[in-house]
C-alpha atoms as a PDB file:
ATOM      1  CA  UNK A   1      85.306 101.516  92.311  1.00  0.00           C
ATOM      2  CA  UNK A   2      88.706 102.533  92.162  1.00  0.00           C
ATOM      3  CA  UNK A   3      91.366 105.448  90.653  1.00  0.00           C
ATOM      4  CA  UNK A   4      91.290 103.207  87.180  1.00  0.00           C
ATOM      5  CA  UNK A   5      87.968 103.985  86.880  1.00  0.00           C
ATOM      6  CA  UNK A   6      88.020 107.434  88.393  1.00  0.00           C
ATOM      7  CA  UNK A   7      90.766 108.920  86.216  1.00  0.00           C
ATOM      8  CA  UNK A   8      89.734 108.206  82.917  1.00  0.00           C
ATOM      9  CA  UNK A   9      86.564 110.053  83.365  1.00  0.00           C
ATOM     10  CA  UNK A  10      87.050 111.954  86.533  1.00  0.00           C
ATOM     11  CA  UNK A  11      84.901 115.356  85.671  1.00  0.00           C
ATOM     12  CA  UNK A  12      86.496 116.894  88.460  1.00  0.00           C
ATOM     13  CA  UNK A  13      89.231 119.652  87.135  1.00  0.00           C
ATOM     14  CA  UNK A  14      90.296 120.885  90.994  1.00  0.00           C
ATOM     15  CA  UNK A  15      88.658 124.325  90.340  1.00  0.00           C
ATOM     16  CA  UNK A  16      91.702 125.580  92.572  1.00  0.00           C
ATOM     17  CA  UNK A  17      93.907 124.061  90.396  1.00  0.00           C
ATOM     18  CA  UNK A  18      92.659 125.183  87.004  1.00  0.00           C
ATOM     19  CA  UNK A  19      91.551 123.482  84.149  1.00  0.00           C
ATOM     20  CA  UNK A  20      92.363 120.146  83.047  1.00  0.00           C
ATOM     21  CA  UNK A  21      95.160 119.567  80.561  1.00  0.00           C
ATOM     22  CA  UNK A  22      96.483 116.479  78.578  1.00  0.00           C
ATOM     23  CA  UNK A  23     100.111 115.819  80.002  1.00  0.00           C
ATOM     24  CA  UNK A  24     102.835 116.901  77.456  1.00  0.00           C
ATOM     25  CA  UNK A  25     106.481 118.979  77.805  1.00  0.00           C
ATOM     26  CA  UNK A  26     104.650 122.245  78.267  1.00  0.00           C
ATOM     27  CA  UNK A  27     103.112 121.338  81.353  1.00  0.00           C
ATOM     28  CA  UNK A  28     104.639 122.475  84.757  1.00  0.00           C
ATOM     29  CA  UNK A  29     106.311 119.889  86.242  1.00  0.00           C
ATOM     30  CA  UNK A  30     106.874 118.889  89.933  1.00  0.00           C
ATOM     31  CA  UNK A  31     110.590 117.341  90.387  1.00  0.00           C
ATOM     32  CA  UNK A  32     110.988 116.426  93.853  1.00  0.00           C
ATOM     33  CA  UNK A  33     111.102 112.493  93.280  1.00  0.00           C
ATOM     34  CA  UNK A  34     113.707 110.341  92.878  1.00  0.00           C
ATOM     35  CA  UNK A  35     113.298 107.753  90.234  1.00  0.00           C
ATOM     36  CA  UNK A  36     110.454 104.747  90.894  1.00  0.00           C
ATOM     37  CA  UNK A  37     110.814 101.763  92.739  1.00  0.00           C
ATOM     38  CA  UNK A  38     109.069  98.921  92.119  1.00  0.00           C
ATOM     39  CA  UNK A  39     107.076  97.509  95.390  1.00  0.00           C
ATOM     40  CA  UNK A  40     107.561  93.831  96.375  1.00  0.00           C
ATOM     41  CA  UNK A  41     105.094  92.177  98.399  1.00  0.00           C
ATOM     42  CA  UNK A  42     106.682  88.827  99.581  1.00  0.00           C
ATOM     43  CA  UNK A  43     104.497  86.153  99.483  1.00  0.00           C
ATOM     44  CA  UNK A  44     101.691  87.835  96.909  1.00  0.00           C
ATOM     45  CA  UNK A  45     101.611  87.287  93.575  1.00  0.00           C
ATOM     46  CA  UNK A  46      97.949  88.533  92.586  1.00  0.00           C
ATOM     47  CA  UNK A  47      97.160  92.160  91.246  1.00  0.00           C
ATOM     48  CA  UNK A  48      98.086  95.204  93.898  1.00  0.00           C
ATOM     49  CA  UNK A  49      95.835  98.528  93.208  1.00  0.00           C
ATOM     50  CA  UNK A  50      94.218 101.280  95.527  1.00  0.00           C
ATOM     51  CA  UNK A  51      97.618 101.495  97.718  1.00  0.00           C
ATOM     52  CA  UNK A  52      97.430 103.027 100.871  1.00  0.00           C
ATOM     53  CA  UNK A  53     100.470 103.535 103.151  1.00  0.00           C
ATOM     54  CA  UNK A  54      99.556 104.235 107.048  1.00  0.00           C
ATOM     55  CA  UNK A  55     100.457 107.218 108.605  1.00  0.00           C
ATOM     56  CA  UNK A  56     103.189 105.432 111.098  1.00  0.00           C
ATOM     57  CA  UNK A  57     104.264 103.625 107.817  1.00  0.00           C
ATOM     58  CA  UNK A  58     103.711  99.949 108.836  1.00  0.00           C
ATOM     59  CA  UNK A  59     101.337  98.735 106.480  1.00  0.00           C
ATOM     60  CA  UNK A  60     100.119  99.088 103.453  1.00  0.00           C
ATOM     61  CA  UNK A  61      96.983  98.052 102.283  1.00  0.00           C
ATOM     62  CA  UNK A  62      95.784  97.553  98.965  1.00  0.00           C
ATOM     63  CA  UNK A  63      93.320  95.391  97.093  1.00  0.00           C
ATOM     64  CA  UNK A  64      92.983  92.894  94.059  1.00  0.00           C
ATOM     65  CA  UNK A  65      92.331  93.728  90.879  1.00  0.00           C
ATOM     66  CA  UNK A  66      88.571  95.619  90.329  1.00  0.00           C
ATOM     67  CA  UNK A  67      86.837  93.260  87.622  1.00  0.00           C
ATOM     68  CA  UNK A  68      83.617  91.925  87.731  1.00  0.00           C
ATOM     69  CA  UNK A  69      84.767  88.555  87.036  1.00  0.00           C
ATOM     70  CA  UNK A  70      87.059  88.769  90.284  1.00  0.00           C
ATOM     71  CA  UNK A  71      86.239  88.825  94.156  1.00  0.00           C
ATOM     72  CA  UNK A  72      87.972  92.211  94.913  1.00  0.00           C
ATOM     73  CA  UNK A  73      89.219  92.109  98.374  1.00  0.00           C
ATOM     74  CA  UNK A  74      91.267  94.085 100.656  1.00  0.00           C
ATOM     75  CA  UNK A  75      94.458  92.576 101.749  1.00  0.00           C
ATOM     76  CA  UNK A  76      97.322  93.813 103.994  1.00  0.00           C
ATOM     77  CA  UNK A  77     101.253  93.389 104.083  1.00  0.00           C
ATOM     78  CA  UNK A  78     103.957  94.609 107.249  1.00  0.00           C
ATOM     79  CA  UNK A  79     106.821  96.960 106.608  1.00  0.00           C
ATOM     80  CA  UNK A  80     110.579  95.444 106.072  1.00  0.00           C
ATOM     81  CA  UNK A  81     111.476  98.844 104.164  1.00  0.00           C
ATOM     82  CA  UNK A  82     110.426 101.432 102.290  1.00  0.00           C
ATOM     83  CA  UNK A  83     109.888  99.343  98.753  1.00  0.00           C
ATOM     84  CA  UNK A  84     109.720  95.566 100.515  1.00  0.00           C
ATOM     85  CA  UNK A  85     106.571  94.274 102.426  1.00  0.00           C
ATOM     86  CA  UNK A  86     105.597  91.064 103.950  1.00  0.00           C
ATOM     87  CA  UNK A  87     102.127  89.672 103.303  1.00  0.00           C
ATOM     88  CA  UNK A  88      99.606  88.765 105.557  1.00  0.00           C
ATOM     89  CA  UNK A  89      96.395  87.894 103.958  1.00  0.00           C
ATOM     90  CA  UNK A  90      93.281  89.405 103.285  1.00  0.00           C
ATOM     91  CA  UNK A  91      91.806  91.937 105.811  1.00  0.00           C
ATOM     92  CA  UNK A  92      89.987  90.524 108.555  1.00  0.00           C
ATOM     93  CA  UNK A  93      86.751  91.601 108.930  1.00  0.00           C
ATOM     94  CA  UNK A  94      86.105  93.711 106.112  1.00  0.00           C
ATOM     95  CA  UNK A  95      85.134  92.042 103.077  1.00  0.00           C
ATOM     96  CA  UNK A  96      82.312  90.573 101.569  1.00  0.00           C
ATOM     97  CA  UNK A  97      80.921  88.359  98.110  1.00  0.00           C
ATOM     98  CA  UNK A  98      80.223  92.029  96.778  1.00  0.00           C
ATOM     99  CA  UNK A  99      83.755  94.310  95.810  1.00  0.00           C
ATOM    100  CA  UNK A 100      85.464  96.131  98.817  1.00  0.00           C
ATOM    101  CA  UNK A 101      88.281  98.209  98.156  1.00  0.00           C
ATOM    102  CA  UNK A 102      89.865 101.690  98.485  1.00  0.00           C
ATOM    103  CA  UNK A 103      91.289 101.674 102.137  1.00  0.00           C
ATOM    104  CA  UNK A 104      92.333 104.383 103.974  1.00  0.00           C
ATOM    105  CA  UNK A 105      93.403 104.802 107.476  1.00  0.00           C
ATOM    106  CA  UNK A 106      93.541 108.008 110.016  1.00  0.00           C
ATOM    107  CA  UNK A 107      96.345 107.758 112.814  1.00  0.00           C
ATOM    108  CA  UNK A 108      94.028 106.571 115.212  1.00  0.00           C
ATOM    109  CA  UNK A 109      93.367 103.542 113.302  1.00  0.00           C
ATOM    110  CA  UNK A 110      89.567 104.548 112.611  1.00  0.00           C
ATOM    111  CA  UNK A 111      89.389 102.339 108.573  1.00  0.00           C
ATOM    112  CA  UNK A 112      87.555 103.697 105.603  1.00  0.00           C
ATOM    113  CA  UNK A 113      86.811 101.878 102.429  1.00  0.00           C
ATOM    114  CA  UNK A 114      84.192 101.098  99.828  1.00  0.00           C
ATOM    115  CA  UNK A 115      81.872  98.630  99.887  1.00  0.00           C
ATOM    116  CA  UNK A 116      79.337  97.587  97.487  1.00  0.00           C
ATOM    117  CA  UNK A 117      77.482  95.083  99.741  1.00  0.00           C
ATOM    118  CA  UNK A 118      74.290  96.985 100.771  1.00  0.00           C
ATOM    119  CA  UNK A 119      74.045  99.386  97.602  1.00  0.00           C
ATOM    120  CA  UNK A 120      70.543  97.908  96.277  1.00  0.00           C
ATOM    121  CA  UNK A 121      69.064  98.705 100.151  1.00  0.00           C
ATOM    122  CA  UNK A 122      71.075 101.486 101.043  1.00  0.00           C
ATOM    123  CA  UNK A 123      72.270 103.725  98.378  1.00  0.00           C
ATOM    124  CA  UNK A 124      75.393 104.260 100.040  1.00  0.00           C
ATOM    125  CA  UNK A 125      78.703 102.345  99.448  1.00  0.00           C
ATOM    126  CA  UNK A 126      81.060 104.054 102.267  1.00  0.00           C
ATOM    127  CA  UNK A 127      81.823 102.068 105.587  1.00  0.00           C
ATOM    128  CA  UNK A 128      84.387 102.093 108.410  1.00  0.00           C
ATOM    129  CA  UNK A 129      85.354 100.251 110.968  1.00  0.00           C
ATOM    130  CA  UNK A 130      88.151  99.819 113.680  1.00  0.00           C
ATOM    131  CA  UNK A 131      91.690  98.460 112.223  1.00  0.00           C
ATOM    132  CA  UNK A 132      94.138  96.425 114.783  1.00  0.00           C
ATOM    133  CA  UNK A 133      96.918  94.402 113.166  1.00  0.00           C
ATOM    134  CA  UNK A 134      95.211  93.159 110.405  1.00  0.00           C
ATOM    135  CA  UNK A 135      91.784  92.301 112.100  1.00  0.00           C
ATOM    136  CA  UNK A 136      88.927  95.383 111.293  1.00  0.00           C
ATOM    137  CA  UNK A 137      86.023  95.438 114.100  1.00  0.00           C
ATOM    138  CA  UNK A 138      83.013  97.016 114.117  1.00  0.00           C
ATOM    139  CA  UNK A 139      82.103  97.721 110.837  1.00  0.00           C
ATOM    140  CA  UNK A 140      79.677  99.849 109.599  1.00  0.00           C
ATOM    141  CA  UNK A 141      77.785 102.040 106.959  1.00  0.00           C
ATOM    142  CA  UNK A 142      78.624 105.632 107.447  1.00  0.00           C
ATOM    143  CA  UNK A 143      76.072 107.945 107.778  1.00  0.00           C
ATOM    144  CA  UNK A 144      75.897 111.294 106.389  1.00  0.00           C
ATOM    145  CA  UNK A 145      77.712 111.411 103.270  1.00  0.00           C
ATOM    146  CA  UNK A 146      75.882 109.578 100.734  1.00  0.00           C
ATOM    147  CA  UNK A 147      73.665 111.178  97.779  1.00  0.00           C
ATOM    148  CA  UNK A 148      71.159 108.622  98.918  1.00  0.00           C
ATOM    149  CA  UNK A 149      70.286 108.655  94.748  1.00  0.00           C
ATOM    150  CA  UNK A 150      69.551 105.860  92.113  1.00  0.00           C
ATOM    151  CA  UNK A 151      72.671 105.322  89.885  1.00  0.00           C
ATOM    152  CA  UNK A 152      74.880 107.691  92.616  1.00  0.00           C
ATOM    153  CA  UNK A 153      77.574 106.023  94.634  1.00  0.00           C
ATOM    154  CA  UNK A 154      80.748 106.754  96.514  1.00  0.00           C
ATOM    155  CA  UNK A 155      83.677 104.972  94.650  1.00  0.00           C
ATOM    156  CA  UNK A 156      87.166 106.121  96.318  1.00  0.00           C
ATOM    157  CA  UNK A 157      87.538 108.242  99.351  1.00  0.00           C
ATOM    158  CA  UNK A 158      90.134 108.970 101.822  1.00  0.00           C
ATOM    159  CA  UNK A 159      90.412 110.186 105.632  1.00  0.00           C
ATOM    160  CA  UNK A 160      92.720 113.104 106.896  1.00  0.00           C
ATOM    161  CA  UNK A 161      95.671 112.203 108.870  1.00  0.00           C
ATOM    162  CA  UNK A 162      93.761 113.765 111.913  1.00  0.00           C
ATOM    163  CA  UNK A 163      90.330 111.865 110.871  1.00  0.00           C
ATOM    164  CA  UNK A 164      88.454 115.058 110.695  1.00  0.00           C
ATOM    165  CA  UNK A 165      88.560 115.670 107.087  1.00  0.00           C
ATOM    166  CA  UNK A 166      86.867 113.030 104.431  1.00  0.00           C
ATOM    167  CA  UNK A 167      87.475 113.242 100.529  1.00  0.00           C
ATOM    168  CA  UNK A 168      85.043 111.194  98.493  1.00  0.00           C
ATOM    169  CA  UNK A 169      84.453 110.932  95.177  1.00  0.00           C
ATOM    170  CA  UNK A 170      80.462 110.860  93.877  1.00  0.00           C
ATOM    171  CA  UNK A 171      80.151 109.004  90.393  1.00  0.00           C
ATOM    172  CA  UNK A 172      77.108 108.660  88.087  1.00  0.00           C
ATOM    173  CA  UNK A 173      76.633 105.341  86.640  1.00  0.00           C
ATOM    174  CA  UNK A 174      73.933 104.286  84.336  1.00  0.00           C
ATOM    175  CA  UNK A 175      74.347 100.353  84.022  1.00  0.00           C
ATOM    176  CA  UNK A 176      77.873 100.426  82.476  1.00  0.00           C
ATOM    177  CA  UNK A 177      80.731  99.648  84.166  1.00  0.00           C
ATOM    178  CA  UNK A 178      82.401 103.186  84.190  1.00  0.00           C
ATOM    179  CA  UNK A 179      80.577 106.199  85.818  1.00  0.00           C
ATOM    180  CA  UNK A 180      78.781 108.729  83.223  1.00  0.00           C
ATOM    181  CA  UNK A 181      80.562 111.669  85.453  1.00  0.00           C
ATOM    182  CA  UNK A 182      82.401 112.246  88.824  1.00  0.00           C
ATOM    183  CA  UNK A 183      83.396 114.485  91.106  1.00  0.00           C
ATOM    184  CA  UNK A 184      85.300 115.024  94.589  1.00  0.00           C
ATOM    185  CA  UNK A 185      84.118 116.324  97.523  1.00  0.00           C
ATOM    186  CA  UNK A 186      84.759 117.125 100.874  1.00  0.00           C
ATOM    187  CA  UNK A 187      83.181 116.522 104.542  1.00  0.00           C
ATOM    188  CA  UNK A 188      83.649 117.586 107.787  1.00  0.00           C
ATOM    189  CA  UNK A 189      83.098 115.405 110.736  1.00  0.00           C
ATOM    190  CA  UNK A 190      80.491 116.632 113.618  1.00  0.00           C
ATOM    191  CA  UNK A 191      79.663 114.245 116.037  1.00  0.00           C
ATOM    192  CA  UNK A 192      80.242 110.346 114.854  1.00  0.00           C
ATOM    193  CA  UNK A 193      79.367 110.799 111.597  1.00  0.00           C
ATOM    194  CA  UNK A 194      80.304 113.480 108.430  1.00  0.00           C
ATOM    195  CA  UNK A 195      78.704 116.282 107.408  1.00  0.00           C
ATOM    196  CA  UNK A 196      79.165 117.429 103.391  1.00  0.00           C
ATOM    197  CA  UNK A 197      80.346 120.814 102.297  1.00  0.00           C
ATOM    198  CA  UNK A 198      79.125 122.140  99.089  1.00  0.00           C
ATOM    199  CA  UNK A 199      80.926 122.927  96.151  1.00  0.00           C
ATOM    200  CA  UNK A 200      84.382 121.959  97.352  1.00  0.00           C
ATOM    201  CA  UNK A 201      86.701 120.315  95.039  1.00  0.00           C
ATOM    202  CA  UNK A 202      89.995 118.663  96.206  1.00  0.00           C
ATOM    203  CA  UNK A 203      92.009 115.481  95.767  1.00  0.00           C
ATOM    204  CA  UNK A 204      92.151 111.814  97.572  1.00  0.00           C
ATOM    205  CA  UNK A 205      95.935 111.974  98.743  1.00  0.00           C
ATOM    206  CA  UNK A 206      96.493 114.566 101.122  1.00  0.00           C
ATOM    207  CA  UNK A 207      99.485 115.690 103.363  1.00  0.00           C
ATOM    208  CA  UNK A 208      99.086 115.715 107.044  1.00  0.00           C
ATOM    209  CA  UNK A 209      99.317 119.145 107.474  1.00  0.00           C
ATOM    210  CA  UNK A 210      96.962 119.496 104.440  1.00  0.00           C
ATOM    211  CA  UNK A 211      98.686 121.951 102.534  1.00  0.00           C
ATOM    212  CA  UNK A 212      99.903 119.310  99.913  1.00  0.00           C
ATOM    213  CA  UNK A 213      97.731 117.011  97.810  1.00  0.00           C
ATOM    214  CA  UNK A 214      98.173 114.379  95.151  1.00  0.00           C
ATOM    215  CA  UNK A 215      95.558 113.472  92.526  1.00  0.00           C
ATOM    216  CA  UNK A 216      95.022 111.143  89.638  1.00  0.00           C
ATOM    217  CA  UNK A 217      93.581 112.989  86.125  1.00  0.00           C
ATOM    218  CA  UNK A 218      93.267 112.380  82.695  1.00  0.00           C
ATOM    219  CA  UNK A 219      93.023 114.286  79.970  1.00  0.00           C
ATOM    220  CA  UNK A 220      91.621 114.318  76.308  1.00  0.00           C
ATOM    221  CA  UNK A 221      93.986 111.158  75.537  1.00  0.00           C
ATOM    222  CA  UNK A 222      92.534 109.102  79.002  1.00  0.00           C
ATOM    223  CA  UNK A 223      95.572 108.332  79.761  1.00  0.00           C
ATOM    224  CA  UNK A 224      96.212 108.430  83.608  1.00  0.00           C
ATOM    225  CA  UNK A 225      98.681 111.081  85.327  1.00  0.00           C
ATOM    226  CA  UNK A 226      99.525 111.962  88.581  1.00  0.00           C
ATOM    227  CA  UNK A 227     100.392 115.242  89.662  1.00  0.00           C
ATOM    228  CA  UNK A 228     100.189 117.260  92.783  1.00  0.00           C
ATOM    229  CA  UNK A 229      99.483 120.932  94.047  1.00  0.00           C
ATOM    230  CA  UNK A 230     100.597 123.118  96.917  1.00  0.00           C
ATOM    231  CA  UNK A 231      99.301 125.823  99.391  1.00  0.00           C
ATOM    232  CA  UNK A 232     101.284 127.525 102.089  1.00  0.00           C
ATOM    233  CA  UNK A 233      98.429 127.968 104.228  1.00  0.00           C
ATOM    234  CA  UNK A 234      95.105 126.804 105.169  1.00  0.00           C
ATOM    235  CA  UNK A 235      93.834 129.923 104.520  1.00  0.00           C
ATOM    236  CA  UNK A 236      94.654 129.836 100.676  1.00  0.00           C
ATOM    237  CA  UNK A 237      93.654 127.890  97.645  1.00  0.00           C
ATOM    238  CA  UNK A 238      96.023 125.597  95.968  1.00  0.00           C
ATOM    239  CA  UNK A 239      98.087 126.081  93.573  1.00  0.00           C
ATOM    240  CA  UNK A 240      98.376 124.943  89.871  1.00  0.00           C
ATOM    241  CA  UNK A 241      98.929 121.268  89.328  1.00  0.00           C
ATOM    242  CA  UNK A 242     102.397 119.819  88.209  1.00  0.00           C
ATOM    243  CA  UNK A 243     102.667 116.646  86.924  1.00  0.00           C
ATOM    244  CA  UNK A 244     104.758 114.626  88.883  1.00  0.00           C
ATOM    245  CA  UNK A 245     107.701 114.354  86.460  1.00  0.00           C
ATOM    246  CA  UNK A 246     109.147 111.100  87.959  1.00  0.00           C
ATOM    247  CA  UNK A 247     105.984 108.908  87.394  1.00  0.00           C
ATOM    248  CA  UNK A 248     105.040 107.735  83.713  1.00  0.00           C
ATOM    249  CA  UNK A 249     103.211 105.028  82.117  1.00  0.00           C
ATOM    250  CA  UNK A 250      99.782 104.202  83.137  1.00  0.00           C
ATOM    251  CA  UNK A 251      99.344 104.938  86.679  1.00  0.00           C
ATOM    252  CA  UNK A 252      97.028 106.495  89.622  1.00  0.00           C
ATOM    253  CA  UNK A 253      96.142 105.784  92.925  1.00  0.00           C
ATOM    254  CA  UNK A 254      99.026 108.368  94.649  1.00  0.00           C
ATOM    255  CA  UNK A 255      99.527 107.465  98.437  1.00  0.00           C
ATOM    256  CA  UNK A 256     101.384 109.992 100.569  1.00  0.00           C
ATOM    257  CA  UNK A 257     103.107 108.971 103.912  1.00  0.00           C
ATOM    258  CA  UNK A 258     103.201 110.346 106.716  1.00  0.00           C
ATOM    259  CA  UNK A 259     106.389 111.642 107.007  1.00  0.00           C
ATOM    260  CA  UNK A 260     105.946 113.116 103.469  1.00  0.00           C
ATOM    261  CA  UNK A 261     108.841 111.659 102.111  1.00  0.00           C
ATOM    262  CA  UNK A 262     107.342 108.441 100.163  1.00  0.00           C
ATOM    263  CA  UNK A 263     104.536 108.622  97.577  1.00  0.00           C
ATOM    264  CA  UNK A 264     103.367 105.206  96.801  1.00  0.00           C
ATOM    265  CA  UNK A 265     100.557 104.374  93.717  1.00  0.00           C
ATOM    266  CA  UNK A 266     100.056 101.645  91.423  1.00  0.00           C
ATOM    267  CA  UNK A 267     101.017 101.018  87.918  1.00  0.00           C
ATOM    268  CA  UNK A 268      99.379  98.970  85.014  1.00  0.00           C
ATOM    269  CA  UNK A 269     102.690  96.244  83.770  1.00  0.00           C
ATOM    270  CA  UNK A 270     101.735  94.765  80.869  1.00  0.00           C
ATOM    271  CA  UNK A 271      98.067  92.718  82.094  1.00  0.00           C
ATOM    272  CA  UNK A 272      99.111  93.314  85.872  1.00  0.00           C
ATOM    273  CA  UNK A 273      98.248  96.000  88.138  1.00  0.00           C
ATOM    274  CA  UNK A 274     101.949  96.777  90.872  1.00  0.00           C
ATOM    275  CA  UNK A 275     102.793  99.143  93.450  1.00  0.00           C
ATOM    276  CA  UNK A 276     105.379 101.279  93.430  1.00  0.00           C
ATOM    277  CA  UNK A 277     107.067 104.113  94.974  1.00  0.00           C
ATOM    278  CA  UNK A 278     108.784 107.559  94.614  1.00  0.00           C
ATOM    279  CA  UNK A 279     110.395 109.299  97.329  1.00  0.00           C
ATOM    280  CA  UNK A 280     112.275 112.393  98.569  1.00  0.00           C
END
């Protein structure tokens, strides 16, 4: 239920963005990073994945690590600085015994993440609900954007700055742990709920104008990369992928602010799962 999972057999290529490719020198290469920064969350010493930095910057939310031996949780921390955040506990109001993870937030505080509470009834594993300091109200299934099939589920998704845009990811599992194939889609709200487009391909981190987007991919070695494409309009596909040159080592889970300057993801360190941060 998480990038981990996603990237090392993510079957989505970006069809905008060409074909996929094992990261080596002869790849194009985005520079625009500085060099990482490890993330400290005072007061938390457990595994940090799925980060997700809120579009006025205040918090980021994240959850424990995804193993079915562990209760994976979403959890919270407050902004001191760019690469130092104070903990404050698990997220009110929006977990459960079964995993919840994947958070995402628009600016109008409207929460998305993944839930695998009511999968055997429902079929669906997307909710939302209404974020306030820590506390989530109202929460509930989405409607709309689920495959509604055996063995289908939603496992990582993200919300447009604006709240009008949803990227999901739809992943075919057959009683393993890891999903037999995946791939990203899009949806377009209309009324309170989402309605799926067909055959659109794009990636979970995206810019708040939405002509820059971040992804996690793997190639023939499964080893995780991060790179990101550009546009410079709506109008037009994006570009080829560069791998983000300042990133290395196991990692995925890219996080964009909203100013555009930070891009926050998390990083496998040694048995431990951390967050940390590039910026520009």
């Amino acid at each position: 239920m998480n990038h981990a999972i996603a990237a090392a057999l993510l079957a989505a290529s970006l069809a905008a963005c060409g074909p996929q490719r094992t990261a080596g020198p002869a790849e194009p290469e985005y520079r625009g990073f500085g060099a990482p920064q490890r993330v400290a969350i005072r007061g938390y010493s457990g595994d940090a994945m799925e980060p997700f930095i809120t579009r006025d910057g205040r918090w980021l939310l994240f959850n424990n690590r995804n193993d079915p031996r562990t209760d994976t949780n979403l959890h919270f921390a407050e902004r001191v600085d760019d690469v130092t955040f104070d903990y404050r506990g698990e997220l009110r109001g929006a977990n459960s015994p079964a995993l919840d993870g994947v958070a995402s937030m628009d600016r109008d505080g409207n929460l998305y993440f993944v839930s695998t509470r009511s999968y055997a009834q429902t079929l669906s594993t997307l909710y939302r609900g209404r974020f306030r300091a820590g506390t989530v109200s109202n929460v509930e299934l989405l409607p709309g954007v689920s495959l509604r099939r055996p063995g289908m589920l939603i496992f990582d998704a993200e919300i447009a700055p604006a709240g009008d845009v949803l990227f999901l990811v739809d992943g075919e599992f057959a009683g393993g742990p890891n999903p037999k194939s995946a791939d990203i889609a899009i949806a377009v709200r209309e009324g309170a709920g989402f309605r799926r487009l067909p055959a659109l391909e794009y990636a979970p981190s995206i810019s708040v104008d939405l002509l820059e987007l971040f992804f996690t991919r793997a190639g023939n070695s499964l080893v995780p990369v991060i790179y990101r494409s550009g546009r410079k309009t709506l109008a037009e596909p994006f570009g080829a992928p560069e791998r983000v040159a300042a990133i290395s080592g196991s990692v995925e889970a890219p996080s964009l602010s909203g100013d555009g300057r930070s891009l926050y993801y998390h990083k496998l360190e040694g048995k431990r799962f951390v967050i940390y941060r590039v910026a520009r």
